[in-house]
N, C-alpha and C. Protein backbone atom coordinates (compact mmCIF):
# COMPACT_ATOMS: atom_id res chain seq x y z
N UNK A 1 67.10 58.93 85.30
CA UNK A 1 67.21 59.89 84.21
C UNK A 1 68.67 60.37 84.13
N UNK A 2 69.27 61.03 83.13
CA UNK A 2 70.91 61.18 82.59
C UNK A 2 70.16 62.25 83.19
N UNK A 3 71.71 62.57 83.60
CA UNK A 3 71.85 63.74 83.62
C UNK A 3 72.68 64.81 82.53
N UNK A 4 71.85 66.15 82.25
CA UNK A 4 72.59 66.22 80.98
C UNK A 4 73.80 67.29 81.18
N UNK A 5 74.38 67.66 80.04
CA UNK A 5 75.67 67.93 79.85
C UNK A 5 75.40 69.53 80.45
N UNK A 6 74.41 70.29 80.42
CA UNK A 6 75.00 71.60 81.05
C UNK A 6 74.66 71.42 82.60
N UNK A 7 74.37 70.32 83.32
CA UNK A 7 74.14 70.71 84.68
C UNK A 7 75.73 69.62 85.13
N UNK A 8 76.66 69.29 84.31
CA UNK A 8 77.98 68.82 84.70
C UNK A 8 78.66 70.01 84.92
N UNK A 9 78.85 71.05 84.77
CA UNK A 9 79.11 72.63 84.73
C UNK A 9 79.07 73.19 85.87
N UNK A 10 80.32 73.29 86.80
CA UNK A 10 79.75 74.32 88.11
C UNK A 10 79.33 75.64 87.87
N UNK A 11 78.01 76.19 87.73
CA UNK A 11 77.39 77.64 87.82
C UNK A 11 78.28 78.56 88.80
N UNK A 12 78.79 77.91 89.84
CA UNK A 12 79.18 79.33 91.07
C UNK A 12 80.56 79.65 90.25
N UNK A 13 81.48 78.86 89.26
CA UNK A 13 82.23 79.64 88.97
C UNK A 13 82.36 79.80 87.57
N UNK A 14 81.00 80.06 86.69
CA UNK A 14 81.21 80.46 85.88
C UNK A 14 81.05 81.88 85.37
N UNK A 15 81.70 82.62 84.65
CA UNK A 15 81.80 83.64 84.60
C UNK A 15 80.99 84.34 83.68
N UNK A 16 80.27 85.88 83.53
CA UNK A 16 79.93 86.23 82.00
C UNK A 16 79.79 87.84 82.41
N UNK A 17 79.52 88.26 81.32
CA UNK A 17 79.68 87.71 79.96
C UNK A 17 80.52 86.76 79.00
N UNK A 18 80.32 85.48 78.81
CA UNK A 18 80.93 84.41 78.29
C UNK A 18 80.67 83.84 77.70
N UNK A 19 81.29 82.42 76.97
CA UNK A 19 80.92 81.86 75.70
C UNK A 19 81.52 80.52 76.01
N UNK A 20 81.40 79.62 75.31
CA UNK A 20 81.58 77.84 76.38
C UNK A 20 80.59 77.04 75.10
N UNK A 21 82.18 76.02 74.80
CA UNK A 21 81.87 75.22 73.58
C UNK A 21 81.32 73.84 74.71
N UNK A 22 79.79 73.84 75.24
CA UNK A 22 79.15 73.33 75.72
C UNK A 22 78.95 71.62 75.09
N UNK A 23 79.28 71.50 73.87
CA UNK A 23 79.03 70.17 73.35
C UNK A 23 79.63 70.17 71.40
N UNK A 24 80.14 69.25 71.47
CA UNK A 24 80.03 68.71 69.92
C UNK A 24 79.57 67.41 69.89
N UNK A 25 78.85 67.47 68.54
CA UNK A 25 78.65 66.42 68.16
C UNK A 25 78.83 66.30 66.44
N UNK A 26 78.56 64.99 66.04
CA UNK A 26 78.49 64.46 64.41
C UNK A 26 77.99 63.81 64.24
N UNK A 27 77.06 64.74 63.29
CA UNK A 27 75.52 64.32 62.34
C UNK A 27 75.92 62.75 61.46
N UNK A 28 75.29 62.30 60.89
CA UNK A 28 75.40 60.63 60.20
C UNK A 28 76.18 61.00 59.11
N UNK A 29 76.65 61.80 58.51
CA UNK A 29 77.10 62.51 57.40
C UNK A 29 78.62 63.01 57.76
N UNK A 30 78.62 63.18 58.96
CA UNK A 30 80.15 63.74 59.41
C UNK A 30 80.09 64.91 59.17
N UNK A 31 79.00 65.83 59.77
CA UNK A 31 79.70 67.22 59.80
C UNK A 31 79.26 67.18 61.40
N UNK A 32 79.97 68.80 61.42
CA UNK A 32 80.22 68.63 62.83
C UNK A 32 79.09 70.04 63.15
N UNK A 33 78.65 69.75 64.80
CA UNK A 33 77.74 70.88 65.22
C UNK A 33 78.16 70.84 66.74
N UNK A 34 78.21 72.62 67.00
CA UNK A 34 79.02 72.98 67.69
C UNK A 34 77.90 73.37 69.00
N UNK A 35 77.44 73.47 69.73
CA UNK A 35 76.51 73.92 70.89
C UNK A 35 77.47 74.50 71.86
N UNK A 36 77.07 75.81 71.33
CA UNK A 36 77.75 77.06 72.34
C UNK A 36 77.05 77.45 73.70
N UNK A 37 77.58 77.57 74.36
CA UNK A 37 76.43 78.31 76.53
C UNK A 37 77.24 79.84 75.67
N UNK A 38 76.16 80.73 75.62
CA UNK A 38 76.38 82.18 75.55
C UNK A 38 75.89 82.75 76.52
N UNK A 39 76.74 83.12 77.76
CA UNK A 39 76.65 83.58 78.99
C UNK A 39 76.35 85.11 78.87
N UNK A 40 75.07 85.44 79.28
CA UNK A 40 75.04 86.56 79.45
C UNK A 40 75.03 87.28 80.81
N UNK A 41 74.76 86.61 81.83
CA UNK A 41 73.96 86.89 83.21
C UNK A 41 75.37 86.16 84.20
N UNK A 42 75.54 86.11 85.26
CA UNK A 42 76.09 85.34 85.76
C UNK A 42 75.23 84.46 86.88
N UNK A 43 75.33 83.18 86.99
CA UNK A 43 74.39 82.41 87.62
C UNK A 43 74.51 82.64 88.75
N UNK A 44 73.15 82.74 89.57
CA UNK A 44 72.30 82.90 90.30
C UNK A 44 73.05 84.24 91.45
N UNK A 45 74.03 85.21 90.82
CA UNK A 45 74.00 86.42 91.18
C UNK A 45 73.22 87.50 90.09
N UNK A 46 73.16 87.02 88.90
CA UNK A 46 72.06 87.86 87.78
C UNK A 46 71.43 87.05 87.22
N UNK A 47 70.31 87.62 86.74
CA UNK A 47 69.20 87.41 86.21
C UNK A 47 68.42 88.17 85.00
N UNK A 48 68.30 88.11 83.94
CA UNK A 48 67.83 88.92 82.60
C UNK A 48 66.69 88.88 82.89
N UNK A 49 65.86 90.51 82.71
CA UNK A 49 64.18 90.48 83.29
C UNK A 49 63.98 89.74 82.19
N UNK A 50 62.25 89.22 82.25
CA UNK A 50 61.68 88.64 81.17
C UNK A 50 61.65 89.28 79.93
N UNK A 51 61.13 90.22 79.97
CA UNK A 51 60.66 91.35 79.25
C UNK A 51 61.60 91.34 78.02
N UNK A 52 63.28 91.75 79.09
CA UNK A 52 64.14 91.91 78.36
C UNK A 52 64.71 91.16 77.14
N UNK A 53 64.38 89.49 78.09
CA UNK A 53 64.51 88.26 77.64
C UNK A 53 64.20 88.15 76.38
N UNK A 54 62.99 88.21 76.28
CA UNK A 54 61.35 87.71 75.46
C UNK A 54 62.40 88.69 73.93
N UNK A 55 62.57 90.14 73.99
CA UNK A 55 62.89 90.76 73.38
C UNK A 55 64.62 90.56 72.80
N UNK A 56 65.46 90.36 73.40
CA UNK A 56 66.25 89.42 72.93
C UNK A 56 65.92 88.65 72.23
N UNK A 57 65.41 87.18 72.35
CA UNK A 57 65.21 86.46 71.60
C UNK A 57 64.85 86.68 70.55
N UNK A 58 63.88 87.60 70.24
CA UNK A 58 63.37 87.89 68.62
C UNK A 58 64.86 88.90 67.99
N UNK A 59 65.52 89.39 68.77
CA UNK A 59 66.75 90.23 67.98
C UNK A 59 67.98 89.61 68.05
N UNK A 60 68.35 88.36 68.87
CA UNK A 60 69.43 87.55 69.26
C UNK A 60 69.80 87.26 67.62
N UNK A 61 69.30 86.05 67.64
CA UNK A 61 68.88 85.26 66.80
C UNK A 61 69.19 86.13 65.49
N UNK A 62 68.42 86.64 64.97
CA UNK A 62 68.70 86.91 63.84
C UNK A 62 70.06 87.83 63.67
N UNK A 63 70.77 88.72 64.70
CA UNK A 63 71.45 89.40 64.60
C UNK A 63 72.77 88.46 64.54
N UNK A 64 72.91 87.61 65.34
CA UNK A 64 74.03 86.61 64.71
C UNK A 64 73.99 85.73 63.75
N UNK A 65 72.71 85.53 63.10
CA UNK A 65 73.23 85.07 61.42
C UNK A 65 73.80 85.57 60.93
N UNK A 66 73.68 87.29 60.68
CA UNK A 66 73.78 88.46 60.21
C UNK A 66 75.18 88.26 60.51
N UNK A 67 75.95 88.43 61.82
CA UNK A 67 77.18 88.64 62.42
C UNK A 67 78.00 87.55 62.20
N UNK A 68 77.37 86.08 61.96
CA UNK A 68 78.34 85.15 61.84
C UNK A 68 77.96 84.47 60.37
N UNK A 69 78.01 84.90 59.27
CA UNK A 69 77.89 84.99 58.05
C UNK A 69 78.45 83.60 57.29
N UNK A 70 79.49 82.95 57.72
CA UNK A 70 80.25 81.59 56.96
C UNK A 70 79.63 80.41 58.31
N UNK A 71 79.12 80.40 58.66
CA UNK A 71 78.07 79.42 59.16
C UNK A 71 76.80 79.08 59.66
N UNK A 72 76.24 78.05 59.58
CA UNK A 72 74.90 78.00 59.35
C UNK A 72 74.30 78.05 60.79
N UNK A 73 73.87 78.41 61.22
CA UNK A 73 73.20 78.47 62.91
C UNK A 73 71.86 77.79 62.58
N UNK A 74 72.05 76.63 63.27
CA UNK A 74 70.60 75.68 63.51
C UNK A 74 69.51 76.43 64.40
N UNK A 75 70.33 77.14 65.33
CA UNK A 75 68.88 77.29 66.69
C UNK A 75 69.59 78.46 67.48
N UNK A 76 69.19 79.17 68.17
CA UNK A 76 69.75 79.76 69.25
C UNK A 76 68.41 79.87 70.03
N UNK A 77 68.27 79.63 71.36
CA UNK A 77 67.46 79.36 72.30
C UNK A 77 67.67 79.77 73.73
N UNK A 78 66.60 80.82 73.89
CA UNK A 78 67.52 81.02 75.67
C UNK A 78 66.85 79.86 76.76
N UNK A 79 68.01 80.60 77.81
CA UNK A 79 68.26 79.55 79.01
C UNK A 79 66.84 79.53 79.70
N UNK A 80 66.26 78.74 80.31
CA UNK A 80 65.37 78.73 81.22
C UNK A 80 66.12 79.23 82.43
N UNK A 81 66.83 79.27 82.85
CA UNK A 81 67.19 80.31 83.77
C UNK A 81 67.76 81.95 83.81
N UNK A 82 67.55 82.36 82.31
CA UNK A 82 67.47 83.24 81.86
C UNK A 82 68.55 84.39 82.11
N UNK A 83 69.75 83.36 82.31
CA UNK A 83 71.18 83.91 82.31
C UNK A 83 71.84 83.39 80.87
N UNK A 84 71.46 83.28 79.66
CA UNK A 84 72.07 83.30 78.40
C UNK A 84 71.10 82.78 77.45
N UNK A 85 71.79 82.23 76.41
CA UNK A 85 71.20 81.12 75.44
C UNK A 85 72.24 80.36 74.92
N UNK A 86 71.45 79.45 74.18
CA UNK A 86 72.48 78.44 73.41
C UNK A 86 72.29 78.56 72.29
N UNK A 87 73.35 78.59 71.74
CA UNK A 87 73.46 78.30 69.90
C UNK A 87 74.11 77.15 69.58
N UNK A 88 73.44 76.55 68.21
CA UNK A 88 73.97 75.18 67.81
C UNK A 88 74.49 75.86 66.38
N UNK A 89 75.43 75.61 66.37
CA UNK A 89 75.58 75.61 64.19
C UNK A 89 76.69 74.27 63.86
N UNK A 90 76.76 74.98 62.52
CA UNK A 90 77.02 73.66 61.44
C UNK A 90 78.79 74.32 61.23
N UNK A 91 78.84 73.20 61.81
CA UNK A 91 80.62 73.65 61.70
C UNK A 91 81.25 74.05 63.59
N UNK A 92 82.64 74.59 63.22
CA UNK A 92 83.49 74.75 64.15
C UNK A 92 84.42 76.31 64.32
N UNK A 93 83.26 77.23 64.20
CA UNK A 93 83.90 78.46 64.47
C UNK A 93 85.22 78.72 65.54
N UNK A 94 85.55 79.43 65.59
CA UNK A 94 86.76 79.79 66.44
C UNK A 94 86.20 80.83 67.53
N UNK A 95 86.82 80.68 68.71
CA UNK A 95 86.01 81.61 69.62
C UNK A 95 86.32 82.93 69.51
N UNK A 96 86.88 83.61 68.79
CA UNK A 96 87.31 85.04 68.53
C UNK A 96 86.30 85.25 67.55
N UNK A 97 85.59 84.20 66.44
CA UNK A 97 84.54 84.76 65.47
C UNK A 97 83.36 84.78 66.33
N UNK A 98 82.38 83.95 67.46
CA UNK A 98 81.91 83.86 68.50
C UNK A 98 81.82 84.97 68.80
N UNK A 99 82.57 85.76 69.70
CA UNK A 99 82.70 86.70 70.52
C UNK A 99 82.76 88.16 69.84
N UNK A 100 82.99 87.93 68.52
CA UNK A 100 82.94 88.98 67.76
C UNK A 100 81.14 89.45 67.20
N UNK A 101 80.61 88.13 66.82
CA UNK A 101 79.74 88.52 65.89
C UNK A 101 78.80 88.92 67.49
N UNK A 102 79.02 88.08 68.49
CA UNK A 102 78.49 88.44 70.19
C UNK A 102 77.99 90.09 70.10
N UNK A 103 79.44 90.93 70.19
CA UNK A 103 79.74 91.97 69.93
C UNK A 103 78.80 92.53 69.12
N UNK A 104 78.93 92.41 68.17
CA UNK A 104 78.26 93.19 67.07
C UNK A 104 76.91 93.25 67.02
N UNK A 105 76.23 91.62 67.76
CA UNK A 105 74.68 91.64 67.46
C UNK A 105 74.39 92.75 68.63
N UNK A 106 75.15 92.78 70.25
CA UNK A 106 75.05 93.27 71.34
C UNK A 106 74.54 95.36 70.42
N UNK A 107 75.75 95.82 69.47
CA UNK A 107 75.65 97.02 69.14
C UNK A 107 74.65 96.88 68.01
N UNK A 108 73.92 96.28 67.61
CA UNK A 108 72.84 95.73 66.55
C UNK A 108 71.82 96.01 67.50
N UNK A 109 71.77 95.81 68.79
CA UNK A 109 70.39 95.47 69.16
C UNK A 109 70.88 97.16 70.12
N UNK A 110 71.59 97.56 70.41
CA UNK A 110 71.42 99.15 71.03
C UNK A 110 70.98 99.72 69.44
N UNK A 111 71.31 99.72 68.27
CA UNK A 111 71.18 100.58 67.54
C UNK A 111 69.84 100.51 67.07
N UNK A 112 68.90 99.14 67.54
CA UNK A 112 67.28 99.35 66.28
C UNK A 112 66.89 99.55 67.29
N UNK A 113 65.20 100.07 66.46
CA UNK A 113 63.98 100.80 66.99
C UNK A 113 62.91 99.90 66.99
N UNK A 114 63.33 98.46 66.69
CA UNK A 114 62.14 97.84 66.66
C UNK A 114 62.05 96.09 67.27
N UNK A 115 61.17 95.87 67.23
CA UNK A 115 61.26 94.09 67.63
C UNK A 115 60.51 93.71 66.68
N UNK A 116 61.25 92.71 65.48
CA UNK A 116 60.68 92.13 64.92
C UNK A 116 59.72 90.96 65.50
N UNK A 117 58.90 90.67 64.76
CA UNK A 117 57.72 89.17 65.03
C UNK A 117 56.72 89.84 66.39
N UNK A 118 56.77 91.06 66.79
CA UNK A 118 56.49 91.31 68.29
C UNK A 118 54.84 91.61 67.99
N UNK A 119 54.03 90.92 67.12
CA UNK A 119 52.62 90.90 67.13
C UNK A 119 51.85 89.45 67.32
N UNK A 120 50.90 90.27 67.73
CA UNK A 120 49.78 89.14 67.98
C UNK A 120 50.11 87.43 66.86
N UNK A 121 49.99 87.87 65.77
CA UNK A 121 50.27 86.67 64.79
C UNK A 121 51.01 85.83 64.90
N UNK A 122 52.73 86.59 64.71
CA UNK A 122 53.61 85.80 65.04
C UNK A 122 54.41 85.67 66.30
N UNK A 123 53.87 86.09 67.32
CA UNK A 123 54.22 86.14 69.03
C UNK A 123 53.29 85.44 70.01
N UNK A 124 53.91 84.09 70.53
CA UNK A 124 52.78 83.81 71.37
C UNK A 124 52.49 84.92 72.35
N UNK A 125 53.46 85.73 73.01
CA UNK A 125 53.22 86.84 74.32
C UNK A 125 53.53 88.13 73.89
N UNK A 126 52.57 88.78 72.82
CA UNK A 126 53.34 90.00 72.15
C UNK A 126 53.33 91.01 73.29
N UNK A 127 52.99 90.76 74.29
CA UNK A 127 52.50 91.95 74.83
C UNK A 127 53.47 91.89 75.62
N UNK A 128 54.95 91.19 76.07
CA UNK A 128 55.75 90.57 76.64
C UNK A 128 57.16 91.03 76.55
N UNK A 129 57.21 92.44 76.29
CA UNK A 129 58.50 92.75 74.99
C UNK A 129 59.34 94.08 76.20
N UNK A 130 60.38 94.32 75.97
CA UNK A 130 60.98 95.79 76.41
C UNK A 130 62.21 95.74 75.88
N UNK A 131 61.99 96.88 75.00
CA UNK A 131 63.07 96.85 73.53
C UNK A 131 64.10 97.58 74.48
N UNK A 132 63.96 98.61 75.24
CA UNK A 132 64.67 99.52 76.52
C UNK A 132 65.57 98.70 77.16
N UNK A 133 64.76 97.41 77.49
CA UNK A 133 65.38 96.35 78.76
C UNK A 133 66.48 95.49 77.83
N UNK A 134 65.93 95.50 76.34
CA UNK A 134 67.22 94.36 75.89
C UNK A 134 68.30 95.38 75.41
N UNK A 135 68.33 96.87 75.11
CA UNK A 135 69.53 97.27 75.01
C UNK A 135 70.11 97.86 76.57
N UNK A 136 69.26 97.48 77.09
CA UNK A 136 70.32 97.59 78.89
C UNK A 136 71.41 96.56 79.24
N UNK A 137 70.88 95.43 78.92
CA UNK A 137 71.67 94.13 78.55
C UNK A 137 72.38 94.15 77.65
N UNK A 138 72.20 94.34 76.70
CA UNK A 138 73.13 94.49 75.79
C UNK A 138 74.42 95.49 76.12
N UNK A 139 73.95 96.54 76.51
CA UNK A 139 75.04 97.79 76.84
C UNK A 139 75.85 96.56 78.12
N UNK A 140 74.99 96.21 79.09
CA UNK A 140 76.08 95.61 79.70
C UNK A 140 77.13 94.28 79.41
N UNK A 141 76.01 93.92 78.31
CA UNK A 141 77.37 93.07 77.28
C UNK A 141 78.44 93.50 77.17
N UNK A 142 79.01 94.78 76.49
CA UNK A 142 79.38 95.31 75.80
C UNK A 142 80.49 96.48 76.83
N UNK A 143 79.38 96.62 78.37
CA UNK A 143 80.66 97.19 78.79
C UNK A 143 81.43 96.00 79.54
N UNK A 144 81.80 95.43 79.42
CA UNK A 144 82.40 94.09 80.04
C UNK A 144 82.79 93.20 79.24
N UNK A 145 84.14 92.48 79.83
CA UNK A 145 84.73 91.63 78.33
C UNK A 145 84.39 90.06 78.33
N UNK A 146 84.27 89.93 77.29
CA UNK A 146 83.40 88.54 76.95
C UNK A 146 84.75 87.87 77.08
N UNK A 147 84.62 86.65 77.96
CA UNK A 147 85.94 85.55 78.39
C UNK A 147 85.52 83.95 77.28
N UNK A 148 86.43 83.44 77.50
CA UNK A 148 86.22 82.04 76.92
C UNK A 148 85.81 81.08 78.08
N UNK A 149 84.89 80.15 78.58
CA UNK A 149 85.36 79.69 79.51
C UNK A 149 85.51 78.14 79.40
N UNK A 150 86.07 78.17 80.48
CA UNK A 150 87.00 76.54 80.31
C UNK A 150 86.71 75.63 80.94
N UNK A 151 85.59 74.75 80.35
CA UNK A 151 85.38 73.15 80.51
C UNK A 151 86.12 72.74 81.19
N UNK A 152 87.03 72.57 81.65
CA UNK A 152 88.18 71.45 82.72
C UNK A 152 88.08 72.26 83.62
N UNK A 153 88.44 73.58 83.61
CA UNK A 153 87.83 74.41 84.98
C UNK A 153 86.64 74.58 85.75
N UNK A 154 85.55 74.44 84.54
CA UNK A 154 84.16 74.03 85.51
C UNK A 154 83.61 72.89 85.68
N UNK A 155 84.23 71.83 85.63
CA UNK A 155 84.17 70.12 86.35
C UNK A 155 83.32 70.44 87.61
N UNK A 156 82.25 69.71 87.57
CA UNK A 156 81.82 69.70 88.74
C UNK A 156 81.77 68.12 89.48
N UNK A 157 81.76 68.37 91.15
CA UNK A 157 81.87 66.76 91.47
C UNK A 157 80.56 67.00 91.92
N UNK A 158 80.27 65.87 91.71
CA UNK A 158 78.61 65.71 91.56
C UNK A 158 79.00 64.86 93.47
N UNK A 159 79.26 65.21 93.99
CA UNK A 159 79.45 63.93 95.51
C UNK A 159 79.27 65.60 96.20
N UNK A 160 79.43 66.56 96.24
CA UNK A 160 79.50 67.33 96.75
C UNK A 160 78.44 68.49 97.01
N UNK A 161 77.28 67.76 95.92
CA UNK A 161 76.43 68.87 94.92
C UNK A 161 75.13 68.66 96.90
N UNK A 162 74.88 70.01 97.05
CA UNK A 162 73.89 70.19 98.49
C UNK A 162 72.35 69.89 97.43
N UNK A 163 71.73 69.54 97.97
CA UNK A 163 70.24 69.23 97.24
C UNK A 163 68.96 70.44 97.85
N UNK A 164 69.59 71.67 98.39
CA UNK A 164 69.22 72.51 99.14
C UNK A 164 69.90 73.90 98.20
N UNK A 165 68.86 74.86 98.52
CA UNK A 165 69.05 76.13 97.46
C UNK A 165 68.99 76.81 98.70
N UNK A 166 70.87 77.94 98.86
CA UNK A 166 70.97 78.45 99.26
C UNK A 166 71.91 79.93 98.55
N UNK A 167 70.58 80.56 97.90
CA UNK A 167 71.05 81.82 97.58
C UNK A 167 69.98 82.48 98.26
N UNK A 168 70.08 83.58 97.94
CA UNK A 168 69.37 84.48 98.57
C UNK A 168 68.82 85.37 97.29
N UNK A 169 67.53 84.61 97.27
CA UNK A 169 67.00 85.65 95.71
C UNK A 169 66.66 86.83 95.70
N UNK A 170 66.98 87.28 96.94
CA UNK A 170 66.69 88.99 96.66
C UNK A 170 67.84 89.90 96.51
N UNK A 171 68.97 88.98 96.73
CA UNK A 171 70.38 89.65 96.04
C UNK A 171 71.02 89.76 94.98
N UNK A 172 69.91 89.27 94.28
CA UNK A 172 70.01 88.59 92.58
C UNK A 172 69.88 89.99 91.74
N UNK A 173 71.04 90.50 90.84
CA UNK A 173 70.46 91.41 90.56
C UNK A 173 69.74 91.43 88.67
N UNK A 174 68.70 92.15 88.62
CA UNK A 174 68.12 91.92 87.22
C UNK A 174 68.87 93.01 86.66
N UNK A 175 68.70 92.20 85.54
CA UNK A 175 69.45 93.11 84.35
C UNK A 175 68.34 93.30 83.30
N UNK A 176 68.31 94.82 83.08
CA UNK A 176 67.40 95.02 81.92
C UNK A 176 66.24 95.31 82.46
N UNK A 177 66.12 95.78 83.67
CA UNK A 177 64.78 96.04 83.68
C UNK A 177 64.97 97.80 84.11
């Protein structure tokens, strides 16, 4: 099996709150789509509670359409390890518009009172939500500065990689709960 493009990435030195032009590619048509790593957590010293997670996602998402207005966002999807998400869009933003609209959804989601989609109907886990926990995260977005990070700096050599997990998960700290 390939191995894919975000586990080429050394985690121990990546940094976040951060942002990481994770992949381009071009559609049959020649436009271009950009797949951003939006670092929220830092790997495997933080961790975003679920709760917090779950609730993000329904306010992520829409708050950077909102924030990044001259391009089309295909998807934004969080991490299964629940230190960020990824966004794909249509085109080639600049990382200062990135980190801005970042910004803004971060004070978007301290300022509402609500979680959209957060019912039975349209929520597989409505019961799954902590609107509290995603502006804790968020605030710590926000007190901390969002970096660019740099692909040639996180090369990883795969000859070196231990096949053994040695963190210590109780030093992990959650965010948002």
């Amino acid at each position: 099996m390939p191995i894919l493009d975000s586990f080429l990435v050394d985690h121990v030195k990546m940094p976040a709150p951060a942002i990481r032009i994770a992949k381009k590619m071009k559609t049959p048509k020649g436009d271009v789509i950009t797949v951003y790593d939006l670092r929220f957590a830092k790997p495997n010293k933080e961790i975003i509670d679920e709760k917090a997670m779950h609730t993000l996602e329904h306010l992520f998402a829409g708050y950077m359409r909102e924030n990044l207005p001259n391009y089309e966002i295909i998807d934004i999807s969080p991490m299964g390890c629940r230190t960020g998400f990824y966004m794909s869009v249509i085109g080639e933003p600049k990382n200062e518009e990135i980190i801005e609209a970042f910004k803004k959804s971060m004070q978007n989601i301290i300022d509402t009172n609500t979680i959209p989609e957060a019912n039975i109907y349209q929520c597989g886990s409505s019961y799954m939500h902590s609107l509290d926990g995603a502006k804790k995260v968020a605030k710590h977005i926000l007190n901390n500065e969002i970096v660019v990070m740099d692909n040639e700096k996180l090369n990883i050599n795969l000859n070196k990689i231990e096949n053994s997990c040695n963190v210590d998960k109780n030093k992990i700290k959650i965010i948002g709960r």
